[in-house]
C-alpha atoms as a PDB file:
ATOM      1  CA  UNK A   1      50.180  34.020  18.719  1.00  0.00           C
ATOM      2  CA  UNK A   2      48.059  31.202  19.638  1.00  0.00           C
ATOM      3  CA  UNK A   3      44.292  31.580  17.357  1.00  0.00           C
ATOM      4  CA  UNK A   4      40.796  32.267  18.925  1.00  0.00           C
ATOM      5  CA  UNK A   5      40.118  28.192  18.574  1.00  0.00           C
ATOM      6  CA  UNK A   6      43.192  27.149  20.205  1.00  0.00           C
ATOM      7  CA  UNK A   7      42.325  29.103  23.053  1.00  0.00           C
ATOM      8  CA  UNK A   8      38.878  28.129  22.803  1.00  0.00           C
ATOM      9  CA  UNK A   9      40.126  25.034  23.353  1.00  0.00           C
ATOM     10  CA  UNK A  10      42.961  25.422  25.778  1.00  0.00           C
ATOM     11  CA  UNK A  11      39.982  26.485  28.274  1.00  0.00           C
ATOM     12  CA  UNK A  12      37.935  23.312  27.201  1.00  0.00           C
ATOM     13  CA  UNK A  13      40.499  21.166  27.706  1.00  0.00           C
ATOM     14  CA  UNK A  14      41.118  22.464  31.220  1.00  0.00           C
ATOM     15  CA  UNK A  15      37.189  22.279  31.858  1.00  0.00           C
ATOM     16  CA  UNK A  16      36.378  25.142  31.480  1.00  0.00           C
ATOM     17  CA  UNK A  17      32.637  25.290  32.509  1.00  0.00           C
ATOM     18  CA  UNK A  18      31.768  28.425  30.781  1.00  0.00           C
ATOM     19  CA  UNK A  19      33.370  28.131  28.069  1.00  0.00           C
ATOM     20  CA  UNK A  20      31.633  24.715  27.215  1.00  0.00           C
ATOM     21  CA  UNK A  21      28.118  27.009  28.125  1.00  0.00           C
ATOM     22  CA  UNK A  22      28.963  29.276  25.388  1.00  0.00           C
ATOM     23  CA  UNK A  23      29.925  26.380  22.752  1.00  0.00           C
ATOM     24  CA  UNK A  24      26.442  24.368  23.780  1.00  0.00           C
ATOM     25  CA  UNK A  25      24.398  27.414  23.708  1.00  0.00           C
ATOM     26  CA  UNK A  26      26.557  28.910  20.167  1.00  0.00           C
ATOM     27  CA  UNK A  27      26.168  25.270  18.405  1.00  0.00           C
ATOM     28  CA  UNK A  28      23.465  23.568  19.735  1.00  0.00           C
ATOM     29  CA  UNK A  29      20.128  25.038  17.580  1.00  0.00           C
ATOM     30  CA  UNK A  30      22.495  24.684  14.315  1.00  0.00           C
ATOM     31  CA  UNK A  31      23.926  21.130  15.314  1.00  0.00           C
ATOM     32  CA  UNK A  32      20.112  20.082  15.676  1.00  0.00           C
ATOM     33  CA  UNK A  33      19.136  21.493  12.084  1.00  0.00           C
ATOM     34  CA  UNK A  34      21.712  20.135  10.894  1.00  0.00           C
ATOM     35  CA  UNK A  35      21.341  16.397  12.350  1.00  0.00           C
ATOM     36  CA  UNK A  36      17.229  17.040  11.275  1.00  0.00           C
ATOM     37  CA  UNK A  37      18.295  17.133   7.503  1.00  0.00           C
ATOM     38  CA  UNK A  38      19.852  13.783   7.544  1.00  0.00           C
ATOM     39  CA  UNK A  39      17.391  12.070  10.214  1.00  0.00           C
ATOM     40  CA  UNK A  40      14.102  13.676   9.506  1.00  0.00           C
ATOM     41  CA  UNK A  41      13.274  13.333  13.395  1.00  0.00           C
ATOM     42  CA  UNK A  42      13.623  16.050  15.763  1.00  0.00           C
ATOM     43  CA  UNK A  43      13.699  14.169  18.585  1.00  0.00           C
ATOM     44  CA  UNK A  44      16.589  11.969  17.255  1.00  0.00           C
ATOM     45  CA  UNK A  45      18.316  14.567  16.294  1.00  0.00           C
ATOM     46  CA  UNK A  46      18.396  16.539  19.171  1.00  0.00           C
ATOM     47  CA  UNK A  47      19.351  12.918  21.195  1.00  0.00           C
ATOM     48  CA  UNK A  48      22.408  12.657  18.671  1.00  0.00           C
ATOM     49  CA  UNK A  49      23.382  16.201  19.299  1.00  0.00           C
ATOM     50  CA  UNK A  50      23.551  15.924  23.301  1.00  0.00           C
ATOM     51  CA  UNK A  51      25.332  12.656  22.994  1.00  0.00           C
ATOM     52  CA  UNK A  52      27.962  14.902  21.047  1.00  0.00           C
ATOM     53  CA  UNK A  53      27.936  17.160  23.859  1.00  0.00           C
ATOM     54  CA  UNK A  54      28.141  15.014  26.765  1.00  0.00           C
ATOM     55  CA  UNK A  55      31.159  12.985  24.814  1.00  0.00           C
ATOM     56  CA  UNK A  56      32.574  16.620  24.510  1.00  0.00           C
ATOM     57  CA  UNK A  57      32.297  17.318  28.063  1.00  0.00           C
ATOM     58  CA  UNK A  58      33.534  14.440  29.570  1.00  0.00           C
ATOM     59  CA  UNK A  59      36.210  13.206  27.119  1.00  0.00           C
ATOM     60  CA  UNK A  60      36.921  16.551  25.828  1.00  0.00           C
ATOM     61  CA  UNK A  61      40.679  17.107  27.485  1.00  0.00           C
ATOM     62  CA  UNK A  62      41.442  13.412  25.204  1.00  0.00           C
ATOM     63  CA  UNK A  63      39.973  14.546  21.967  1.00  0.00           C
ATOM     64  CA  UNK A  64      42.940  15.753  19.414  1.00  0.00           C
ATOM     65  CA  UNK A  65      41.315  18.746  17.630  1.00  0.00           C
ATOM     66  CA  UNK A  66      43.003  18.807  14.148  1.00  0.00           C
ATOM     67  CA  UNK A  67      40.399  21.679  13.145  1.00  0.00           C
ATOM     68  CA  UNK A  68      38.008  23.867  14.270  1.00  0.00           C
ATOM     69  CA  UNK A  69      36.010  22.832  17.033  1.00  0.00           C
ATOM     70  CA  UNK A  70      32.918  24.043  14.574  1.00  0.00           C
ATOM     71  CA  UNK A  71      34.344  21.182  11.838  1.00  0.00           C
ATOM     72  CA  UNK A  72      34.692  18.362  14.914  1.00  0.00           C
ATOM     73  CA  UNK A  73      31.005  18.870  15.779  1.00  0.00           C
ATOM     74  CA  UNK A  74      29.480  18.909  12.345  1.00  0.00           C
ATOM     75  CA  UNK A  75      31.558  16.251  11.401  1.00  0.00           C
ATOM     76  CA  UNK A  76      30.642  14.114  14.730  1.00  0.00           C
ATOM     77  CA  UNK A  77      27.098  14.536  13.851  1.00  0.00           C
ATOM     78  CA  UNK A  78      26.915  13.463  11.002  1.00  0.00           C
ATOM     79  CA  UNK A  79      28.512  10.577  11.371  1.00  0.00           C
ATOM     80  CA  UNK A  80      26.645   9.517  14.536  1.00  0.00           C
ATOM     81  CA  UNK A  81      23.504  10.664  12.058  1.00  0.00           C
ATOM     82  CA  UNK A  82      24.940   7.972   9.545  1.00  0.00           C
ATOM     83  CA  UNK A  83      25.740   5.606  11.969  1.00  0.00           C
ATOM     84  CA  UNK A  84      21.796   6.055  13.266  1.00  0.00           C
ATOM     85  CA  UNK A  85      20.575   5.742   9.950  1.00  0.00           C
ATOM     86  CA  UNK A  86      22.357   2.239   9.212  1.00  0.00           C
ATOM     87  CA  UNK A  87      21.229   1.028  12.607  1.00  0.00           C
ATOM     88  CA  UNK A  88      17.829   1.917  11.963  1.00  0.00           C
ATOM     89  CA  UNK A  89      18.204  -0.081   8.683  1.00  0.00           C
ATOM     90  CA  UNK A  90      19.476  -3.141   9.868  1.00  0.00           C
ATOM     91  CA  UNK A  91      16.715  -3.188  12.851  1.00  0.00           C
ATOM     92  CA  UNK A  92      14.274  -2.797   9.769  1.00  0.00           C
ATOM     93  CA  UNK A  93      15.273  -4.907   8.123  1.00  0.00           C
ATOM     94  CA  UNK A  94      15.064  -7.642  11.383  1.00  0.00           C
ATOM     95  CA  UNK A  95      11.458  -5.959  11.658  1.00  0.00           C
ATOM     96  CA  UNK A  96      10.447  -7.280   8.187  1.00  0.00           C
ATOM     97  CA  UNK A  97      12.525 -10.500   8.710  1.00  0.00           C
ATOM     98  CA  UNK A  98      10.546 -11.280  11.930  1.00  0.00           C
ATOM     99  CA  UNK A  99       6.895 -10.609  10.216  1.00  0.00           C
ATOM    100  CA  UNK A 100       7.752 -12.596   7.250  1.00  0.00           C
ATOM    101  CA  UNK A 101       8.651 -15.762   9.577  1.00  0.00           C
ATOM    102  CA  UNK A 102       5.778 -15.251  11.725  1.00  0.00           C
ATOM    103  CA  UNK A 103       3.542 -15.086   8.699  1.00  0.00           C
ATOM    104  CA  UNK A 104       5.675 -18.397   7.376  1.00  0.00           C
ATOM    105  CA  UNK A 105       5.158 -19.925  10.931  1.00  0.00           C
ATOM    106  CA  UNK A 106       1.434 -19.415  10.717  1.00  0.00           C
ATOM    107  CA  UNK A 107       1.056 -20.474   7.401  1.00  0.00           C
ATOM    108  CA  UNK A 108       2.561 -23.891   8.468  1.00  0.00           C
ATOM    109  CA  UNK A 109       0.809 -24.025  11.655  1.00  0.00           C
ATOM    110  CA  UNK A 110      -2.233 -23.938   9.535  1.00  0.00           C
ATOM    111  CA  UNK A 111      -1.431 -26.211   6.464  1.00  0.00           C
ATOM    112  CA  UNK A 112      -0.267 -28.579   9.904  1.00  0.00           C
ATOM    113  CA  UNK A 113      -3.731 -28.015  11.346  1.00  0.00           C
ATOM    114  CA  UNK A 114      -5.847 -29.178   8.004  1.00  0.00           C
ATOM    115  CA  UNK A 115      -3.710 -32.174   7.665  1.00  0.00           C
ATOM    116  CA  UNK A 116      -4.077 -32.830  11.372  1.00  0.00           C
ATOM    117  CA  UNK A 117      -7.768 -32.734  11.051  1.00  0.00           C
ATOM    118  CA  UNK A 118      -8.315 -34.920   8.161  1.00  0.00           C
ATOM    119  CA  UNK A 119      -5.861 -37.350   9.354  1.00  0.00           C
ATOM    120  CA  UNK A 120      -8.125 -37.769  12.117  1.00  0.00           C
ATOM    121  CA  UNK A 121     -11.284 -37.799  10.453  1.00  0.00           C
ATOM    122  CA  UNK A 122      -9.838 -40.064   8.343  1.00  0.00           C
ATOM    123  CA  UNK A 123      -8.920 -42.364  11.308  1.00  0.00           C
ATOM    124  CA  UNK A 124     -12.157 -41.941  12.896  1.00  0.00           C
ATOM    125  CA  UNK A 125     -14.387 -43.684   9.844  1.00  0.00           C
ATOM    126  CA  UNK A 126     -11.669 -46.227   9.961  1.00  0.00           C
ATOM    127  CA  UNK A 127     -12.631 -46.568  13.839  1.00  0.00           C
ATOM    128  CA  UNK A 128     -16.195 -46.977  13.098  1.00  0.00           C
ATOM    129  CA  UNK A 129     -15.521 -49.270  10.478  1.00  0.00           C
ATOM    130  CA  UNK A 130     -14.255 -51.702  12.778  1.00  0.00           C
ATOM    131  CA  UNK A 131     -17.385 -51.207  15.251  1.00  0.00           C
ATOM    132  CA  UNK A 132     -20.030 -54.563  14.524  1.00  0.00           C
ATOM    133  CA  UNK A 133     -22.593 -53.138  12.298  1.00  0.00           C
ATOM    134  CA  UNK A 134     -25.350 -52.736  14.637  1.00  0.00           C
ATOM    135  CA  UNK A 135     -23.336 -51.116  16.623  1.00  0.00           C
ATOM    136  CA  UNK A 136     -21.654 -48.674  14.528  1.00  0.00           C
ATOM    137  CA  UNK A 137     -25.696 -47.884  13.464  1.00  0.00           C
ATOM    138  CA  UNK A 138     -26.731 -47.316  16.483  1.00  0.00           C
ATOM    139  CA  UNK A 139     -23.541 -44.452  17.684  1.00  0.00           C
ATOM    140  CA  UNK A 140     -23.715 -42.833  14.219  1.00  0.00           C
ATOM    141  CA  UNK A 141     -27.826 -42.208  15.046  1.00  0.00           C
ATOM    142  CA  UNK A 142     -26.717 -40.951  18.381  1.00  0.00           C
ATOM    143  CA  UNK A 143     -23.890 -38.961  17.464  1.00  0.00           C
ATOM    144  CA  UNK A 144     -24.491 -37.452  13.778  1.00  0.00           C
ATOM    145  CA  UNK A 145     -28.190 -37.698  13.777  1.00  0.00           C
ATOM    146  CA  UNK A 146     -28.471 -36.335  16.594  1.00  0.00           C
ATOM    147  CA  UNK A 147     -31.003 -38.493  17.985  1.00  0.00           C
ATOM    148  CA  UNK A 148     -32.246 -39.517  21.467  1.00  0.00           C
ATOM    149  CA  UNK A 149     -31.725 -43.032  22.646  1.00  0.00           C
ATOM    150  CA  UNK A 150     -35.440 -43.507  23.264  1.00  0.00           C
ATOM    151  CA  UNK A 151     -35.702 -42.413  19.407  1.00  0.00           C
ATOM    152  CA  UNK A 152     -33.120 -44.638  18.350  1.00  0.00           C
ATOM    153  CA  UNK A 153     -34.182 -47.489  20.342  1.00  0.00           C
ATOM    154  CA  UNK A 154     -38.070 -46.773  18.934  1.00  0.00           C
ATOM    155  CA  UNK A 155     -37.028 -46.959  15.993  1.00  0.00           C
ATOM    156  CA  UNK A 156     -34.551 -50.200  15.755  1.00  0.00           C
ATOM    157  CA  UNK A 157     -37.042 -51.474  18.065  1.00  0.00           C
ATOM    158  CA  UNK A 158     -34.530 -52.038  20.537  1.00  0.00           C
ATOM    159  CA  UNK A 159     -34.987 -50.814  24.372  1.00  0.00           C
ATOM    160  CA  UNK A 160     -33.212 -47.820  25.615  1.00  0.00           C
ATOM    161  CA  UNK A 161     -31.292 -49.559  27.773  1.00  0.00           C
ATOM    162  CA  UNK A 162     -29.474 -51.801  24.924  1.00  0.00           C
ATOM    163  CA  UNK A 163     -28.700 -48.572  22.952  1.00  0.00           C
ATOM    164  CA  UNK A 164     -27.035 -47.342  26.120  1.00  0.00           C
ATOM    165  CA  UNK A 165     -25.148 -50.375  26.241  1.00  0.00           C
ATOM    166  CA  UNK A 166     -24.233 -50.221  22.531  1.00  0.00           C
ATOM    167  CA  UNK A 167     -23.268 -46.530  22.988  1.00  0.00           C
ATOM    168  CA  UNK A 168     -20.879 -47.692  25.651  1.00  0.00           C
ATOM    169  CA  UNK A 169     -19.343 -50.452  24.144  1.00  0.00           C
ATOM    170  CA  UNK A 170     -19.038 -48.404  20.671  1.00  0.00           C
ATOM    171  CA  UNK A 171     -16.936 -45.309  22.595  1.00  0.00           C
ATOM    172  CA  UNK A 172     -15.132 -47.543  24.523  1.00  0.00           C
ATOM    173  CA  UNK A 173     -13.878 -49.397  21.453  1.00  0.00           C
ATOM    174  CA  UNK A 174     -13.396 -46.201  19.756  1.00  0.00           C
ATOM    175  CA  UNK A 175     -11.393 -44.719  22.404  1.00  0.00           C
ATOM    176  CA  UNK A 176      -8.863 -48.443  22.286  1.00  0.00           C
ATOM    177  CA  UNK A 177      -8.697 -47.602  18.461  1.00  0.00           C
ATOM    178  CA  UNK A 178      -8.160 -43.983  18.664  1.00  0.00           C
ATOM    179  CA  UNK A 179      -6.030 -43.863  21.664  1.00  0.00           C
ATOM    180  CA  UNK A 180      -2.679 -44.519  19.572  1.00  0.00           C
ATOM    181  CA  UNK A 181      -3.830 -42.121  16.676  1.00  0.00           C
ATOM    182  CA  UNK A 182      -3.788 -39.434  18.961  1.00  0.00           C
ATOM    183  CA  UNK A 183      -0.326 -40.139  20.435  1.00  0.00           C
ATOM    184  CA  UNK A 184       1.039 -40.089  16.627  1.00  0.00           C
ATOM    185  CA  UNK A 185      -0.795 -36.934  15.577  1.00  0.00           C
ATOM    186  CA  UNK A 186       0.052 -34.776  18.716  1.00  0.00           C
END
């Protein structure tokens, strides 16, 4: 005489829609509990759970019941609850993997930025090192003294006009100088 499982079954197999109603509504609540204890998550849980019962559903006339159906779904949750929790490691552990590089990347980025900007300071004072000394005078009073080129030419006694000039001839000589500097650091 065939048990109440393998009849249970019998009518699941066939598709029984009622009989899948009854299982879902028997199993469900405990299946969720149960799946909450490893996850900690309801909403996880209950996610892993309907999986189960969709799967059951629609592959449910291919499974090969060797048990109880009660056994088959505890056991199927869990191990979709364990296969959830090592995903959930591994994508942690990418998580962590992808701050760490980003916070490696910027690190560089900035140790490349420092050396960037004193390698070009550095080539700059060798610029105006090359500039003829009056000239070099006159563009550092204009451009890190900050002064007008009525002050500066007051005070070299010069006329406004020939600091202008000296201005212009000191950038574009700077600019020749510089121009290759830039290509190598960027």
């Amino acid at each position: 005489m065939p048990s109440e499982n393998d009849l249970f079954l019998s009518k699941l197999n066939q598709g029984d829609a009622k009989a899948f109603e009854c299982l879902f509504k028997l199993y469900y609540p405990r299946l969720v509990i149960f799946a909450n204890r490893f996850l900690n998550d309801i909403a996880a849980s209950e996610e892993i759970v309907s999986d189960i019962f969709v799967l059951l559903w629609e592959q449910g006339h291919e499974i090969n019941f060797t048990g109880t159906v009660s056994s088959y779904l505890f056991k199927s949750v869990q191990n979709r609850c364990l296969n959830y929790l090592k995903h959930q490691k591994i994508e942690n552990l990418y998580v962590s993997y992808l701050e760490r590089q980003q916070l490696l990347d910027e690190t560089v980025s900035n140790a490349e930025s420092a050396y960037l900007e004193k390698e070009m300071a550095r080539q700059i004072n060798l610029a105006l090192e090359n500039l003829p000394e009056k000239c070099r005078e006159i563009f550092v009073m204009s451009r890190f003294d900050h002064m007008k080129y009525k002050e500066i030419a007051h005070q070299l006694n010069l006329s406004p006009k020939t600091v202008e000039r000296q201005i212009g001839i000191a950038l574009d000589k700077l600019r020749n100088l510089l121009k290759h500097v830039t290509y190598i650091l960027f």
